[in-house]
C-alpha atoms as a PDB file:
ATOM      1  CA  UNK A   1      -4.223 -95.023  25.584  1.00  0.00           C
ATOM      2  CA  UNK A   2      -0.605 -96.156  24.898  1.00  0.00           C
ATOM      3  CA  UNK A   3       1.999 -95.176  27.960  1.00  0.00           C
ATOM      4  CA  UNK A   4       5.038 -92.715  27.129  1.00  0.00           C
ATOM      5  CA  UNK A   5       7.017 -95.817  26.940  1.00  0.00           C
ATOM      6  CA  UNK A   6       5.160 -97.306  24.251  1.00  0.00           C
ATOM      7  CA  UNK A   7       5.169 -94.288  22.279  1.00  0.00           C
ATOM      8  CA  UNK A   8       8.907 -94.688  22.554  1.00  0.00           C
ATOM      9  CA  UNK A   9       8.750 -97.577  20.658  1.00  0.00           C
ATOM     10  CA  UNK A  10       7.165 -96.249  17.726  1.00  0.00           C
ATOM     11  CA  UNK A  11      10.015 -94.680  15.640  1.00  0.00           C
ATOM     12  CA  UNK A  12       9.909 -93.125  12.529  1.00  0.00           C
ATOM     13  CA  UNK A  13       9.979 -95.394   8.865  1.00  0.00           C
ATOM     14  CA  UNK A  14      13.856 -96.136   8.526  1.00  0.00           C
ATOM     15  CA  UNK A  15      13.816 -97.711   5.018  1.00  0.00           C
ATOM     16  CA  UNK A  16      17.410 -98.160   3.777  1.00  0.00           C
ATOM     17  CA  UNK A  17      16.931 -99.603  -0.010  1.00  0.00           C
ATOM     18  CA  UNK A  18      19.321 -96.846  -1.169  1.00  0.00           C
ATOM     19  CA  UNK A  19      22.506 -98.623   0.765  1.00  0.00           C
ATOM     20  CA  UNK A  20      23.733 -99.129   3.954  1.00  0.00           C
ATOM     21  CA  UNK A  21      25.251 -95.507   3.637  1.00  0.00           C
ATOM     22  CA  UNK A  22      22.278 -94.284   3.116  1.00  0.00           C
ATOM     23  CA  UNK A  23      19.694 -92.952   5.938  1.00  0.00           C
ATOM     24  CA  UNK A  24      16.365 -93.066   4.680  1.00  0.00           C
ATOM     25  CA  UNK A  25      13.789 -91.685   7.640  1.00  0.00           C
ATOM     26  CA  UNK A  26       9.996 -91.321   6.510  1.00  0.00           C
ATOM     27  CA  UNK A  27       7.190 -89.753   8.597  1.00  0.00           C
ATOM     28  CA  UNK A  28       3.810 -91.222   8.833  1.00  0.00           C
ATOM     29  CA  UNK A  29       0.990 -89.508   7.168  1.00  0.00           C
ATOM     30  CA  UNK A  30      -0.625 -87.320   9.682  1.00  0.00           C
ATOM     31  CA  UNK A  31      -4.321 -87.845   9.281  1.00  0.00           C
ATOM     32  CA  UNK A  32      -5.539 -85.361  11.953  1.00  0.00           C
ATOM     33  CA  UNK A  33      -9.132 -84.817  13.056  1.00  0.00           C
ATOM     34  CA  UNK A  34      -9.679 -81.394  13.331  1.00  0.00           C
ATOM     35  CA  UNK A  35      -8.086 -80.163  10.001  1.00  0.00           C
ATOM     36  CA  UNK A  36     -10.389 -82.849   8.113  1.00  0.00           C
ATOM     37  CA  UNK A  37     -13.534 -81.186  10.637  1.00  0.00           C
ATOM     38  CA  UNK A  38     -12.509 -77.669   9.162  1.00  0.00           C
ATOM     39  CA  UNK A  39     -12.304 -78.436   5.370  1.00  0.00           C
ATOM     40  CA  UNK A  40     -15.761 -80.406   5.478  1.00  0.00           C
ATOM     41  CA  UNK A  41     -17.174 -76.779   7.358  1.00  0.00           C
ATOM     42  CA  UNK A  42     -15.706 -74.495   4.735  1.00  0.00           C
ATOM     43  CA  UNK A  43     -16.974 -77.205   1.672  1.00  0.00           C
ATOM     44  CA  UNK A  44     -20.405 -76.619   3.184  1.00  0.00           C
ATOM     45  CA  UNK A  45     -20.282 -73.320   3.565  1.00  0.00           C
ATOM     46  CA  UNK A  46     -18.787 -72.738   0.020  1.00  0.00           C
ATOM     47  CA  UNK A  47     -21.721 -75.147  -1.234  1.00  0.00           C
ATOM     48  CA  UNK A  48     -24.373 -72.585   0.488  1.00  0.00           C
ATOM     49  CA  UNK A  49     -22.704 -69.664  -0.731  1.00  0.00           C
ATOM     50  CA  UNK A  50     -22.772 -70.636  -4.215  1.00  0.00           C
ATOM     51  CA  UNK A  51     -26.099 -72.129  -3.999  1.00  0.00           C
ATOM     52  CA  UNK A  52     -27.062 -68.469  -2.760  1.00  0.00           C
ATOM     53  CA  UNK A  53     -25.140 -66.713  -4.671  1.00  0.00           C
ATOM     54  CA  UNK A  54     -25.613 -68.469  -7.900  1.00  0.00           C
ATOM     55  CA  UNK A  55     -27.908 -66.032 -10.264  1.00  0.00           C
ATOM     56  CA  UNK A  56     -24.832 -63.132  -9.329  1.00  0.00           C
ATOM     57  CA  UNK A  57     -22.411 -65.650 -10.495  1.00  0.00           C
ATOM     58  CA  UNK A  58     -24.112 -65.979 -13.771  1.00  0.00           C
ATOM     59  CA  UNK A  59     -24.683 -62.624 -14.162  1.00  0.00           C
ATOM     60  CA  UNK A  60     -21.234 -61.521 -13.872  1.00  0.00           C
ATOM     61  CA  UNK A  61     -21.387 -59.767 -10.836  1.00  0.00           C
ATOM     62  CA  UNK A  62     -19.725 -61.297  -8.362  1.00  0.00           C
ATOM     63  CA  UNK A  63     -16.327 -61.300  -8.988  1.00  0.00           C
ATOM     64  CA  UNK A  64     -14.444 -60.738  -5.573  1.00  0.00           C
ATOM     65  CA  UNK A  65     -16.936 -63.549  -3.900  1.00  0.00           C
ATOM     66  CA  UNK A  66     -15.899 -66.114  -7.104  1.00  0.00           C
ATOM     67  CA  UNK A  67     -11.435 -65.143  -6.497  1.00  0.00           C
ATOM     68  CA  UNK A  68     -12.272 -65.064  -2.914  1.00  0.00           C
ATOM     69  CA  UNK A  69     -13.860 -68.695  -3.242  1.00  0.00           C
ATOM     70  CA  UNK A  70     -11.231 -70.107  -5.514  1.00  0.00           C
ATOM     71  CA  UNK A  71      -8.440 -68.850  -3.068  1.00  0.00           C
ATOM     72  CA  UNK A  72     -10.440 -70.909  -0.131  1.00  0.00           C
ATOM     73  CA  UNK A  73     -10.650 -73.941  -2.259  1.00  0.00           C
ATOM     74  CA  UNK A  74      -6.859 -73.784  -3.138  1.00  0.00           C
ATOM     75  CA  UNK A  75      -6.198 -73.751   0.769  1.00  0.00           C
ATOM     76  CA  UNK A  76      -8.545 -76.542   2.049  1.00  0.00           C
ATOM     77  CA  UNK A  77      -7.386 -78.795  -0.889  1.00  0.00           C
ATOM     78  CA  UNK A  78      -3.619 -78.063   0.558  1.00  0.00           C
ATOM     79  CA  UNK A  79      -4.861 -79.221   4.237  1.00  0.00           C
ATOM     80  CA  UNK A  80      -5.906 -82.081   2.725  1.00  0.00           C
ATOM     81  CA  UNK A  81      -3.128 -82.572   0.681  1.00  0.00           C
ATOM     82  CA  UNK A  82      -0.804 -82.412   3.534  1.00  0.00           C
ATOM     83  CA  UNK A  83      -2.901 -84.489   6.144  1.00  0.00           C
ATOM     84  CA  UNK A  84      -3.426 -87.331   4.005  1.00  0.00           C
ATOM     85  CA  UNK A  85      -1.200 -87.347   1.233  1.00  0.00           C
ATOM     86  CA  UNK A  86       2.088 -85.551   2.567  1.00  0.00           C
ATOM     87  CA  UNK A  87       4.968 -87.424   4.573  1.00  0.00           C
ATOM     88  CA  UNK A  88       7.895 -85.750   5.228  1.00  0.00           C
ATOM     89  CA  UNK A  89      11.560 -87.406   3.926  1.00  0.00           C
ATOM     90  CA  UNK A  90      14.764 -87.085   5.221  1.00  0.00           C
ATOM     91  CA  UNK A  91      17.951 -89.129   3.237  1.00  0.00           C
ATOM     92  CA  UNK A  92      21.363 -88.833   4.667  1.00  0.00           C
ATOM     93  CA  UNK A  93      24.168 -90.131   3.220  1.00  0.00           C
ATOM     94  CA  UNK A  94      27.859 -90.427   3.656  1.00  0.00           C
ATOM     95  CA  UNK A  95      30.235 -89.518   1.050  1.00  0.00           C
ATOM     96  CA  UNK A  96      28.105 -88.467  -2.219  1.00  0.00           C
ATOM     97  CA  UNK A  97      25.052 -86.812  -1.983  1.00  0.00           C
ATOM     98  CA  UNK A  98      22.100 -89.564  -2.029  1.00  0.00           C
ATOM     99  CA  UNK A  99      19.302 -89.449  -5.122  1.00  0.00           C
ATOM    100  CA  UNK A 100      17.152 -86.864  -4.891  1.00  0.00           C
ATOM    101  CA  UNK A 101      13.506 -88.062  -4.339  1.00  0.00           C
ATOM    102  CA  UNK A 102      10.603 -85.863  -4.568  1.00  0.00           C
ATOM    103  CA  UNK A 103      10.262 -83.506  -1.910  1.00  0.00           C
ATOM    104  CA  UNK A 104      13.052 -85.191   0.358  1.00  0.00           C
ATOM    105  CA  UNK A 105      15.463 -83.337   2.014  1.00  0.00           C
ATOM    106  CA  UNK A 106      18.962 -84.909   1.087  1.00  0.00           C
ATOM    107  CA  UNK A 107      21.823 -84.268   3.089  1.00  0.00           C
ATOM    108  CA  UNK A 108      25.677 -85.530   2.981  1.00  0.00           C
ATOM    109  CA  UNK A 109      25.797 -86.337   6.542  1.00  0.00           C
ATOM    110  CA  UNK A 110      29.604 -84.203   6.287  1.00  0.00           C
ATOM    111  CA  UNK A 111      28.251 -81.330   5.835  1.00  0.00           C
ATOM    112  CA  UNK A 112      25.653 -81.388   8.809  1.00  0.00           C
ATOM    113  CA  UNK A 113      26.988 -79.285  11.578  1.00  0.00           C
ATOM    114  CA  UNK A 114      24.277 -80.290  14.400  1.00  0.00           C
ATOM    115  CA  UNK A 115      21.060 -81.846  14.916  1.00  0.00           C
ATOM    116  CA  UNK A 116      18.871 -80.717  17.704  1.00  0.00           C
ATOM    117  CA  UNK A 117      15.085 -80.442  18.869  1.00  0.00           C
ATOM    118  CA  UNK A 118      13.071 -77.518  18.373  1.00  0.00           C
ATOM    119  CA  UNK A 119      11.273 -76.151  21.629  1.00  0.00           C
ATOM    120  CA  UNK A 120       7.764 -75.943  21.700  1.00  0.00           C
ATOM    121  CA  UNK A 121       6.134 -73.054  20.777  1.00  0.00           C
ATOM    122  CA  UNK A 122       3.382 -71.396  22.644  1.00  0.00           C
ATOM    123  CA  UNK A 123      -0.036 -72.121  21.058  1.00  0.00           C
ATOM    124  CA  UNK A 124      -1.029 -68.983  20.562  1.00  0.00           C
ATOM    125  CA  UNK A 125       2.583 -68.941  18.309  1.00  0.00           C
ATOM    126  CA  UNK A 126       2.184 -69.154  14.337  1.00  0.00           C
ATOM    127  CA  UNK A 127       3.503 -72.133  13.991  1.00  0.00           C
ATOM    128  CA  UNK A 128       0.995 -74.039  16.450  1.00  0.00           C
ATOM    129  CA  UNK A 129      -1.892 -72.845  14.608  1.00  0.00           C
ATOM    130  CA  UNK A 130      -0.058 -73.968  11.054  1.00  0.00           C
ATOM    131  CA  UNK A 131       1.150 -77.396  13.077  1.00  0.00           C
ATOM    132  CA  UNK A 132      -3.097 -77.837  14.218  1.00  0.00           C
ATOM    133  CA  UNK A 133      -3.714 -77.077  10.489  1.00  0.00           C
ATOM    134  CA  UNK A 134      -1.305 -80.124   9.641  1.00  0.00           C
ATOM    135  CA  UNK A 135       1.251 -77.816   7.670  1.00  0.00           C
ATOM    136  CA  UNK A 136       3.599 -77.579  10.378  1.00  0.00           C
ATOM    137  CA  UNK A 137       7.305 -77.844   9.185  1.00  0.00           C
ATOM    138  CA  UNK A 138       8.540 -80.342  12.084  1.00  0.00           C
ATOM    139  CA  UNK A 139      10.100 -80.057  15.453  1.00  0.00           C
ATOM    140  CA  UNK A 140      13.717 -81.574  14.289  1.00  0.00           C
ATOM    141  CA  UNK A 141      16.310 -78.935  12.978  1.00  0.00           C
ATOM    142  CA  UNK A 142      18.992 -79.632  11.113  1.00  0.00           C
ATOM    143  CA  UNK A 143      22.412 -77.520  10.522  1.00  0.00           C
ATOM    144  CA  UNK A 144      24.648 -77.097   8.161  1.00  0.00           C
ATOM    145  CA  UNK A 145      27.239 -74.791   7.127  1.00  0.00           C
ATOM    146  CA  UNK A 146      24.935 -73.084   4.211  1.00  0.00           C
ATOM    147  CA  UNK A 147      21.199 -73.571   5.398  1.00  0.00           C
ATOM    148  CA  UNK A 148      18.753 -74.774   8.324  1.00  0.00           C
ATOM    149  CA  UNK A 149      16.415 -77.602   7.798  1.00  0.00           C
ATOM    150  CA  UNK A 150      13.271 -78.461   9.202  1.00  0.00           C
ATOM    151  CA  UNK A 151      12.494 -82.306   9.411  1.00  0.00           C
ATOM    152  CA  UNK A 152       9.510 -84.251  11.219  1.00  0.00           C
ATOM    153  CA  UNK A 153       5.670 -82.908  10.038  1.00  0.00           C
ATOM    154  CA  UNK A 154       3.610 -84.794  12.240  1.00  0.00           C
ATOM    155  CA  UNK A 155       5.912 -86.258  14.543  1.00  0.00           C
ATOM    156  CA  UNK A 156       5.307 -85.809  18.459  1.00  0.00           C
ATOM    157  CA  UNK A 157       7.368 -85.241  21.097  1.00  0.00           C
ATOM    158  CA  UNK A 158       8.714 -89.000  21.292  1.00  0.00           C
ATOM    159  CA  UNK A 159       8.934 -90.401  17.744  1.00  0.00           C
ATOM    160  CA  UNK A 160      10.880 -86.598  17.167  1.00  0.00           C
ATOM    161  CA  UNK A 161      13.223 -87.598  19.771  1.00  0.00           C
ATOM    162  CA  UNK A 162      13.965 -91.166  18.522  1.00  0.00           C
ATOM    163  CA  UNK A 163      14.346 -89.764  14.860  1.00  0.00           C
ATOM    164  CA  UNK A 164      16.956 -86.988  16.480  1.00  0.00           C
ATOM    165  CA  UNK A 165      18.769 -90.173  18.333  1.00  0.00           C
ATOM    166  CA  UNK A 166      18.930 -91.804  14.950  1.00  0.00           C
ATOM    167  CA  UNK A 167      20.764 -88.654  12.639  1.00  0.00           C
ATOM    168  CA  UNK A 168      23.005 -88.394  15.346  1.00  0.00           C
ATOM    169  CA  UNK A 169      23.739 -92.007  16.067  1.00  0.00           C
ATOM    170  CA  UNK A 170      24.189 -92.133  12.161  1.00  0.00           C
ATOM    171  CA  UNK A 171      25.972 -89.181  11.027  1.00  0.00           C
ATOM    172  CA  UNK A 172      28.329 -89.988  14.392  1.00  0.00           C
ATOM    173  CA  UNK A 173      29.231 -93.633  12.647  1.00  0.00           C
ATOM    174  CA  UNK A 174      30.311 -92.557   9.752  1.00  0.00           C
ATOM    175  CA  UNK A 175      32.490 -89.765  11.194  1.00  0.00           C
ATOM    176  CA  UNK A 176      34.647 -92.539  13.318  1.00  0.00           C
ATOM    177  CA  UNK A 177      34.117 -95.599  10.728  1.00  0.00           C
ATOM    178  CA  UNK A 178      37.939 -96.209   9.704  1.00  0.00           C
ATOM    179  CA  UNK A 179      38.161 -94.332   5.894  1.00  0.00           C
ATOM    180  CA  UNK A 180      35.721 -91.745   6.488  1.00  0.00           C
ATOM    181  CA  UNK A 181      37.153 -88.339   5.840  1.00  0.00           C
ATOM    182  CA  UNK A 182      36.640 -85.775   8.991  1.00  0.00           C
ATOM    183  CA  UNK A 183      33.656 -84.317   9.352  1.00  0.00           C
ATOM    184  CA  UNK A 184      33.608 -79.779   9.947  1.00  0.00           C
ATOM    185  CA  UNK A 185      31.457 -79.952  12.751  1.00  0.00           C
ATOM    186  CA  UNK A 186      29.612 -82.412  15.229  1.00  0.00           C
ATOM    187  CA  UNK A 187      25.944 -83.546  15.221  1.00  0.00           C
ATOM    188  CA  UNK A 188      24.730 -82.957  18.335  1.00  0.00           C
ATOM    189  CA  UNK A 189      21.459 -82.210  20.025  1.00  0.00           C
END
């Protein structure tokens, strides 16, 4: 088992291809256990169910069991989905808004007011039991003057912290780099 220490050392994917102005921070797939444990037990009992249930399917009579089914399949292909497919992007820039990518959030690091770390929630809290699913929205938060953003799925305590050091540390550069216009508020945490 790695120390705390270690774990510090693992950051978060900072990929800057879109420019030196450009922060580009990319979680790691989350790939959790128990999720993947659940969606194999709910295939297997969907498989028995239909098995069972097969000659009221033909007949036509079991339409609640059939939407009921569909609606579970829909949700344990979105678990997987987001354990194994899903990483969550954050792109800051300073001055013009950086290129959209798909699902990234994309921020003009002007306009972010402050940057700070979520407190943990209790686990019998909502958003532990969607976090243990793997849909979890992230334990960064960031501000601006119009909306809140969430930023981090899958990130623990440490990597979270080293991706809050680098917003700040970034957005902070380009408010004191000589040329950069003043920023409306201070990213802090």
């Amino acid at each position: 088992m790695r120390s705390p220490a270690a774990k510090r050392t693992v950051v978060v994917e900072s990929v800057n291809a879109a420019g030196p102005e450009t922060l580009h921070l990319t979680c790691p797939r989350q790939c959790l256990l128990a999720p993947t444990l659940l969606c194999i037990a709910g295939i297997l009992v969907l498989t028995t169910a239909y098995r069972n249930g097969w000659p009221r399917i033909v007949a036509g009579e079991a339409y609640l069991f059939v939407a009921v089914s569909l609606f579970m399949v829909v949700f344990l292909v979105v678990i997987l989905y987001r354990n194994f497919v899903y990483q969550d992007q954050l792109l800051i820039g300073h001055g013009a808004l950086p290129v959209r990518g798909m699902g990234a959030i994309c921020l003009d690091a002007r306009d972010i007011v402050s940057v700070h770390l979520r407190p943990a929630s209790t686990i019998s809290a909502f958003e532990s039991r969607m976090a243990w699913l793997g849909m979890g929205q992230g334990l960064i938060e960031i501000d601006t003057a119009n909306q809140r953003y969430r930023f981090g799925a899958g990130l623990d305590i440490y990597r979270a912290e080293a991706a809050l050091q680098q917003i700040a540390a970034f957005c902070q550069a380009g408010r004191t780099s000589p040329g950069a216009t003043p920023a409306s508020g201070q990213a802090s945490h």
